[in-house]
N, C-alpha and C. Protein backbone atom coordinates (compact mmCIF):
# COMPACT_ATOMS: atom_id res chain seq x y z
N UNK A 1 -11.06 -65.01 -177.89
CA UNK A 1 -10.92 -64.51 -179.21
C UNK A 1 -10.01 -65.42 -180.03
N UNK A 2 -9.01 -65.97 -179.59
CA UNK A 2 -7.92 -66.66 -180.02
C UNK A 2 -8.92 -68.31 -180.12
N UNK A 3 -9.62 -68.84 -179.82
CA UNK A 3 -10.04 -69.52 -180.19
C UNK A 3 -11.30 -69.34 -181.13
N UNK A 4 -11.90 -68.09 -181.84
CA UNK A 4 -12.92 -67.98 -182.10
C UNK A 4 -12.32 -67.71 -183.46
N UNK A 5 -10.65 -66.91 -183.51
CA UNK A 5 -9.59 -67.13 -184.94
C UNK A 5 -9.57 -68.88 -185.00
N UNK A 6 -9.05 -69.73 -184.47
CA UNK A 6 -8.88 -71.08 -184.24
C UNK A 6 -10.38 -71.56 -185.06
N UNK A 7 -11.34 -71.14 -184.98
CA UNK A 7 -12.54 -72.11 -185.36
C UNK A 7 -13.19 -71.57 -186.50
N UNK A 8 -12.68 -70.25 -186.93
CA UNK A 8 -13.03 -70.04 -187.97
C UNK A 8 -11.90 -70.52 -189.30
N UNK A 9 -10.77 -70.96 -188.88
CA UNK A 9 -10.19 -71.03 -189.63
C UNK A 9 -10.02 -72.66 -189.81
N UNK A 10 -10.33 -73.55 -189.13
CA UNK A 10 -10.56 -74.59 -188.88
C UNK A 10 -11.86 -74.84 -189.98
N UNK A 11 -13.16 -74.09 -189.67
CA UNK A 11 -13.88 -74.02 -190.51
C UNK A 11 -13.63 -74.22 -191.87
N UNK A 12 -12.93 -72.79 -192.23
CA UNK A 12 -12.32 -72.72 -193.65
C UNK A 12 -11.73 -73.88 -194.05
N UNK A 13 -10.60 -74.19 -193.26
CA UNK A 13 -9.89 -75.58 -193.66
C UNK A 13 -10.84 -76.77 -194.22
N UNK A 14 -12.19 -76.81 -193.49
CA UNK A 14 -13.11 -78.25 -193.84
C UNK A 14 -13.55 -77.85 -194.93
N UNK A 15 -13.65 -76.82 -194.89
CA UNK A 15 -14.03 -75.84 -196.73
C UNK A 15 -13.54 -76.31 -197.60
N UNK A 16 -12.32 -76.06 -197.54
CA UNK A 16 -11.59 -76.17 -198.69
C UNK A 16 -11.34 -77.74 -198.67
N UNK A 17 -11.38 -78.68 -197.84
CA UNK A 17 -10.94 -79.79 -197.79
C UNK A 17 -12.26 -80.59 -198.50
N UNK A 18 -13.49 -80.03 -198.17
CA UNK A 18 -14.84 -80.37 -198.75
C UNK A 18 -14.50 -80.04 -200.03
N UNK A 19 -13.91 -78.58 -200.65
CA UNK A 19 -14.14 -78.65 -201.67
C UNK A 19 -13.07 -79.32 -202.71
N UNK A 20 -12.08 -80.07 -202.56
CA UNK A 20 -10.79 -80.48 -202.95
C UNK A 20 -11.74 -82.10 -203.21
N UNK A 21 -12.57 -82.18 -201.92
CA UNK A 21 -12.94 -83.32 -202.34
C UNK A 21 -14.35 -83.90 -203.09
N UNK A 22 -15.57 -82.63 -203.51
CA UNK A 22 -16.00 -82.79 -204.32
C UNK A 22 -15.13 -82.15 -205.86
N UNK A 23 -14.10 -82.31 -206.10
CA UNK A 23 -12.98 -81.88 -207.23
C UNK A 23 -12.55 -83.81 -207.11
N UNK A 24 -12.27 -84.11 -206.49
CA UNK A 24 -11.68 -85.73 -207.03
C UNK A 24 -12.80 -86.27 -207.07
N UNK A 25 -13.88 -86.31 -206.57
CA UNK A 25 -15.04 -87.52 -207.18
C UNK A 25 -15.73 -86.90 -208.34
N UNK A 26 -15.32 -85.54 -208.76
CA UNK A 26 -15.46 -84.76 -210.14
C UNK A 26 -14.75 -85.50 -211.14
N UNK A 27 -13.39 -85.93 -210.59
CA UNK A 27 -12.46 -86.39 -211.21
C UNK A 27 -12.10 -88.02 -211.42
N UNK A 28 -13.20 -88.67 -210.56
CA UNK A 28 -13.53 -90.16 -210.73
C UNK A 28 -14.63 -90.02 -211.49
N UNK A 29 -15.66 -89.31 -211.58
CA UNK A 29 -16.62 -89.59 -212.65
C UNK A 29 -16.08 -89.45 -213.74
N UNK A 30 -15.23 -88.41 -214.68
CA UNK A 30 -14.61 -88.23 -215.08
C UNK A 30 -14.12 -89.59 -216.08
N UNK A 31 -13.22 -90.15 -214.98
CA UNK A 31 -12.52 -91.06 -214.85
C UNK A 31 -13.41 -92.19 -215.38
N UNK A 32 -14.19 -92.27 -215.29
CA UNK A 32 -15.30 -93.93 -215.17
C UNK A 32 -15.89 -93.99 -216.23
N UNK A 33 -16.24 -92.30 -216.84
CA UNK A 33 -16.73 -91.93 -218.35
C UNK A 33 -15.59 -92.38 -218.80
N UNK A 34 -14.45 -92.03 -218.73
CA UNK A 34 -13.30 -92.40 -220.28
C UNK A 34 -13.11 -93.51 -220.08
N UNK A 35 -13.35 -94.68 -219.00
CA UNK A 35 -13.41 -96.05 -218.95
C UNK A 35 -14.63 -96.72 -219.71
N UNK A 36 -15.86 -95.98 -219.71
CA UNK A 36 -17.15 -96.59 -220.33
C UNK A 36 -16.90 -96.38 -222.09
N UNK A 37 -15.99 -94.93 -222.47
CA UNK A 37 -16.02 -94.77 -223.53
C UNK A 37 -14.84 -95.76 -224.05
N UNK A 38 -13.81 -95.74 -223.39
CA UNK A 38 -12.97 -97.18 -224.07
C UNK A 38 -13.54 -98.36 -224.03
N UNK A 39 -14.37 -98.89 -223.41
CA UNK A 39 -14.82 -99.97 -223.70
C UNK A 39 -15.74 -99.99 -224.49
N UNK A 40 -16.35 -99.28 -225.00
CA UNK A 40 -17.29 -99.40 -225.87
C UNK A 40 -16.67 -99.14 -227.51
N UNK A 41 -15.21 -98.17 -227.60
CA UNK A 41 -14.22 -98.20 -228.49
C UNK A 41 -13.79 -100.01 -228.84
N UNK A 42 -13.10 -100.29 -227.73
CA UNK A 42 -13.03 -101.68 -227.65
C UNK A 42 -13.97 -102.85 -228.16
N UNK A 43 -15.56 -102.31 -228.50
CA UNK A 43 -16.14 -103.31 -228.81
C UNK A 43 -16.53 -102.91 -230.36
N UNK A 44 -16.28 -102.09 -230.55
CA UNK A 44 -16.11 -101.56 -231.84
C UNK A 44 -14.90 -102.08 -232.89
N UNK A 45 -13.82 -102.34 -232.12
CA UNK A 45 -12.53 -102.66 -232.62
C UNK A 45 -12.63 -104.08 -233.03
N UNK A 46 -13.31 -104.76 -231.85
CA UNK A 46 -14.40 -106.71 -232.26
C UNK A 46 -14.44 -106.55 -233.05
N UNK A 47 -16.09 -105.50 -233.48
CA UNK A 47 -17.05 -105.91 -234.90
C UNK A 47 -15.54 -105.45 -235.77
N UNK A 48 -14.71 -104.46 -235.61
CA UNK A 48 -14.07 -104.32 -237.13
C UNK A 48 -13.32 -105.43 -237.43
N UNK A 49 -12.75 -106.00 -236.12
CA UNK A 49 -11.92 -107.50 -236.40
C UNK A 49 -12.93 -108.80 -236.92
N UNK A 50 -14.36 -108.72 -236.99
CA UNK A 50 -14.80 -109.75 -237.14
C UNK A 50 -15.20 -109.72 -238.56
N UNK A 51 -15.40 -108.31 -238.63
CA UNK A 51 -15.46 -107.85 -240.07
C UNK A 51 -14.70 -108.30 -240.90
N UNK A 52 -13.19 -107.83 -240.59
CA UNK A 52 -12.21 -108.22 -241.75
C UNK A 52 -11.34 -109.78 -242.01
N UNK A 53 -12.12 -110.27 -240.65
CA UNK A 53 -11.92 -112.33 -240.43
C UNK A 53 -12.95 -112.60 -242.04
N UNK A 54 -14.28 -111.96 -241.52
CA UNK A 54 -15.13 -112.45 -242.55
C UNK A 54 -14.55 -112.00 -244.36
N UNK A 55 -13.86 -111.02 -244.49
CA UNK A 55 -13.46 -110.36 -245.47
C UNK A 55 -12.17 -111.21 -245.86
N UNK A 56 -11.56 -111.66 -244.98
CA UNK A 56 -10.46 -112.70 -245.44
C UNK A 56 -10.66 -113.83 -245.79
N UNK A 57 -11.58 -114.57 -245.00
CA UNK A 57 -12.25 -115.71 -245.40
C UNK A 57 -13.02 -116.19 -246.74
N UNK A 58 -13.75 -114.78 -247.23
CA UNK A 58 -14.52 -114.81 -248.40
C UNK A 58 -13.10 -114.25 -249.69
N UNK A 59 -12.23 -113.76 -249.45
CA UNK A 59 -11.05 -113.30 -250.03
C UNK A 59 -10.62 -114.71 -250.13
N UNK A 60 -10.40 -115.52 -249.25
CA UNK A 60 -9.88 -117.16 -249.41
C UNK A 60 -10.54 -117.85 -250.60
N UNK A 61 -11.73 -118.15 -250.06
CA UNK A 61 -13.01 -118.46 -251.15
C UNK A 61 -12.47 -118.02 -252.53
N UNK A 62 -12.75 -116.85 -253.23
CA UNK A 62 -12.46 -116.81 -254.09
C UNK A 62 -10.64 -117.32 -254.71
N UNK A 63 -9.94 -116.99 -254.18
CA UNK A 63 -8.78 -117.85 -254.27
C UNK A 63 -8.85 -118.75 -254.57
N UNK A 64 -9.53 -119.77 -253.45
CA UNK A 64 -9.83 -121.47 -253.56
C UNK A 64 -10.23 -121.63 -255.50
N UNK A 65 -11.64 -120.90 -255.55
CA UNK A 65 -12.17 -120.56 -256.59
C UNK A 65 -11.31 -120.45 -257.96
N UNK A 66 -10.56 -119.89 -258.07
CA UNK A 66 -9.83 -119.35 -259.05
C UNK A 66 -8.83 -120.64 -259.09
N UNK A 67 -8.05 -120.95 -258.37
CA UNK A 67 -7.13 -122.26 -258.43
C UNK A 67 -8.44 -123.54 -259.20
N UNK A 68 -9.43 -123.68 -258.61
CA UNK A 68 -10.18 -124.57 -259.28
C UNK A 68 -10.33 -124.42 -260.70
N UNK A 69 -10.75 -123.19 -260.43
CA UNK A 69 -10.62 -122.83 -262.25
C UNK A 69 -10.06 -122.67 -263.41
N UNK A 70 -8.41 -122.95 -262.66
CA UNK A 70 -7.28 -122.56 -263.22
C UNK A 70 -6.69 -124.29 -263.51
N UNK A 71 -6.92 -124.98 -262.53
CA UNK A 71 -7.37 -126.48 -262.90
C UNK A 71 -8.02 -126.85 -263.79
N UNK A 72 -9.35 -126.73 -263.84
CA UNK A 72 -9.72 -126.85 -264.62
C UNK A 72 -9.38 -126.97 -266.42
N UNK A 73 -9.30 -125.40 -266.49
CA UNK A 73 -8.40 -124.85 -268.07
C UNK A 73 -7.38 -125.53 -268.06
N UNK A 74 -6.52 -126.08 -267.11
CA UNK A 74 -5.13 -126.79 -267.48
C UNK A 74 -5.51 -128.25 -267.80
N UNK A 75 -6.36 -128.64 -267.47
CA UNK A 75 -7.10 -130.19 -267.96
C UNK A 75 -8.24 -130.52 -269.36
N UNK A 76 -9.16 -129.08 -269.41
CA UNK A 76 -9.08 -128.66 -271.12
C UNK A 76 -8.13 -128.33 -271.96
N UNK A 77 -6.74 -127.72 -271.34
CA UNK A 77 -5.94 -127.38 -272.75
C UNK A 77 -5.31 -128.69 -272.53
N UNK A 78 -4.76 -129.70 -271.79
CA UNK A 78 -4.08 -130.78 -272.27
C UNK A 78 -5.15 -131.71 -272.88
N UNK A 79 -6.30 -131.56 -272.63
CA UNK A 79 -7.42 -132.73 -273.44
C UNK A 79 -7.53 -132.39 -274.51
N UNK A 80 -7.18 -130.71 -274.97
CA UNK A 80 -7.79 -130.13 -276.45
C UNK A 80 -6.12 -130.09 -277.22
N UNK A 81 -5.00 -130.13 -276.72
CA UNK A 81 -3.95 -129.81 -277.22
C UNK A 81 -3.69 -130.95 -278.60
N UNK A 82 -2.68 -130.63 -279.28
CA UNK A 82 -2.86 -131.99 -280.81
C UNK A 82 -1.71 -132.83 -279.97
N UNK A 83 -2.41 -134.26 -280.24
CA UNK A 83 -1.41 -135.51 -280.01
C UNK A 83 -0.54 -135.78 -280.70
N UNK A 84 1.12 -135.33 -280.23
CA UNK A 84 1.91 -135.07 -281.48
C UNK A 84 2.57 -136.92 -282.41
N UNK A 85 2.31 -137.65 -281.12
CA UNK A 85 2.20 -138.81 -281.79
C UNK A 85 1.02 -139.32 -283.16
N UNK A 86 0.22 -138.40 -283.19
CA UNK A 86 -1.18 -138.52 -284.03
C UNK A 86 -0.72 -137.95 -284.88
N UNK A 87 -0.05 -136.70 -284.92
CA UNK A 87 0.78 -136.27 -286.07
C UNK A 87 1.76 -136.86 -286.95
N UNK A 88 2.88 -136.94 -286.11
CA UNK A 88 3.83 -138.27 -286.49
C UNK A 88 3.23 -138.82 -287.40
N UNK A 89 2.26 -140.04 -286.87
CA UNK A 89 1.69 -141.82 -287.48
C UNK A 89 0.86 -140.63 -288.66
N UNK A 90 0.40 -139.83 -288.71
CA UNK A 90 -0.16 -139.17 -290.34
C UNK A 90 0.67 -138.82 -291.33
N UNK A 91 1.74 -138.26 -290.80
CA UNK A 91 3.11 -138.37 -291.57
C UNK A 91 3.54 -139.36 -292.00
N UNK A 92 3.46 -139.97 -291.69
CA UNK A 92 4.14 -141.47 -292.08
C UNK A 92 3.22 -142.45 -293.12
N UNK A 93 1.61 -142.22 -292.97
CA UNK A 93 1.14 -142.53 -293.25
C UNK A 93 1.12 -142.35 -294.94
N UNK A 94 1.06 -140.76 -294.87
CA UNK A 94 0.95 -139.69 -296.24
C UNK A 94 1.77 -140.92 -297.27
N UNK A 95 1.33 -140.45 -298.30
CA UNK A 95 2.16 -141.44 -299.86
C UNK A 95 3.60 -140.43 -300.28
N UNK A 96 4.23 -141.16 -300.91
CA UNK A 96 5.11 -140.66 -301.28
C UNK A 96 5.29 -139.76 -302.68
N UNK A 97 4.24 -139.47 -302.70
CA UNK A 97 4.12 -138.10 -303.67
C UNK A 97 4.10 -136.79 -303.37
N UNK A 98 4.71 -135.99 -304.30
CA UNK A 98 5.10 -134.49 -304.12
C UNK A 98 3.79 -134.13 -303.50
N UNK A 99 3.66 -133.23 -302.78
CA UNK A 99 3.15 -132.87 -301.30
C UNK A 99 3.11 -131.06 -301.17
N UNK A 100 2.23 -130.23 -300.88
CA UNK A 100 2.68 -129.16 -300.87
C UNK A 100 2.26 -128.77 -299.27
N UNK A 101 1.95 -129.82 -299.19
CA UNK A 101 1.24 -129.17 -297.49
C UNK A 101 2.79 -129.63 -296.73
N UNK A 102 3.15 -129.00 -295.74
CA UNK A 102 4.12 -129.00 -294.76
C UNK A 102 3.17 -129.45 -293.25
N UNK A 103 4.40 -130.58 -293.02
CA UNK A 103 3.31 -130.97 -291.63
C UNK A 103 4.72 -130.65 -290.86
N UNK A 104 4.37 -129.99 -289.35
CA UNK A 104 5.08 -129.35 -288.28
C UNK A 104 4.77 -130.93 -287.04
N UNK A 105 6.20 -130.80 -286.75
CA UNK A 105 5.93 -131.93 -285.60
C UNK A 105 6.90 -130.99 -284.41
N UNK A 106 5.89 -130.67 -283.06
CA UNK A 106 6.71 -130.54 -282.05
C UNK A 106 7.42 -128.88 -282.38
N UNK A 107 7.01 -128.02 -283.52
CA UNK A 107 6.95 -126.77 -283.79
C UNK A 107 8.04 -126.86 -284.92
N UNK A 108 8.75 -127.86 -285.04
CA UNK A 108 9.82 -128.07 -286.47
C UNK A 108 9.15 -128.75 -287.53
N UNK A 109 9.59 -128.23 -288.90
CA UNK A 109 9.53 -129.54 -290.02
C UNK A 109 9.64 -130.95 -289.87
N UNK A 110 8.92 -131.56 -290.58
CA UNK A 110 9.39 -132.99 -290.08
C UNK A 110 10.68 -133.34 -291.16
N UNK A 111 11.38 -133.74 -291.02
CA UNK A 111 12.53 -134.05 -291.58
C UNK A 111 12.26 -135.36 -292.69
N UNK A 112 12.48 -135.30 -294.20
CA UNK A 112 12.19 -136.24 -294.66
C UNK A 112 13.63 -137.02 -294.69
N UNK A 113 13.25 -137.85 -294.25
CA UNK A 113 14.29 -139.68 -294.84
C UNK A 113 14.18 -139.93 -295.69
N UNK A 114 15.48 -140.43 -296.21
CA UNK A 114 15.41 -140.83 -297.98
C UNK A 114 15.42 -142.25 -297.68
């Protein structure tokens, strides 16, 4: 009898030991899913990094862009600006008769010399 307690309880024991251990390969599948789902997070996180490489790059571009353009306008306004030496030599040129026009040199009057 004492061994027939002994083997049933022995039994039980593989029971529960069976069932402890379909509970951890419950718990490695588990496990292997939240590994498949981070990596696939992970490749998601790529495309967004490759995304915003490309978004910086074309953000550069226009930059580049705008400095060119900003070149540009600074090489039309000194080509279009008045040559204040051209002013001057017209001044000088003018006769010496009463005059009502005022010529500006350099944003001042020009100063007459007697």
């Amino acid at each position: 009898m004492a061994s027939a307690e002994l083997l049933k309880m022995t039994h039980r024991v593989e029971g529960n030991v069976k069932g402890v251990d379909d509970k951890v390969q419950d718990v490695r599948s588990d496990v292997q899913d939240v590994g498949q789902k981070v990596e696939d997070i992970d490749k998601r996180v790529e495309g967004v990094d490759d995304k915003v490489q490309d978004i910086d790059d074309k953000v550069q571009d226009v930059g580049d862009k705008v400095l060119d353009v900003d070149d540009k306008l600074d090489k039309v306004n000194r080509s279009s600006s008045p040559d204040l030496t051209t002013l001057h030599s017209e001044a000088s040129l003018s006769s010496q008769g009463i005059s009502s026009e005022i010529i500006f040199y350099d944003g001042f009057r020009l100063q007459i010399h007697q």
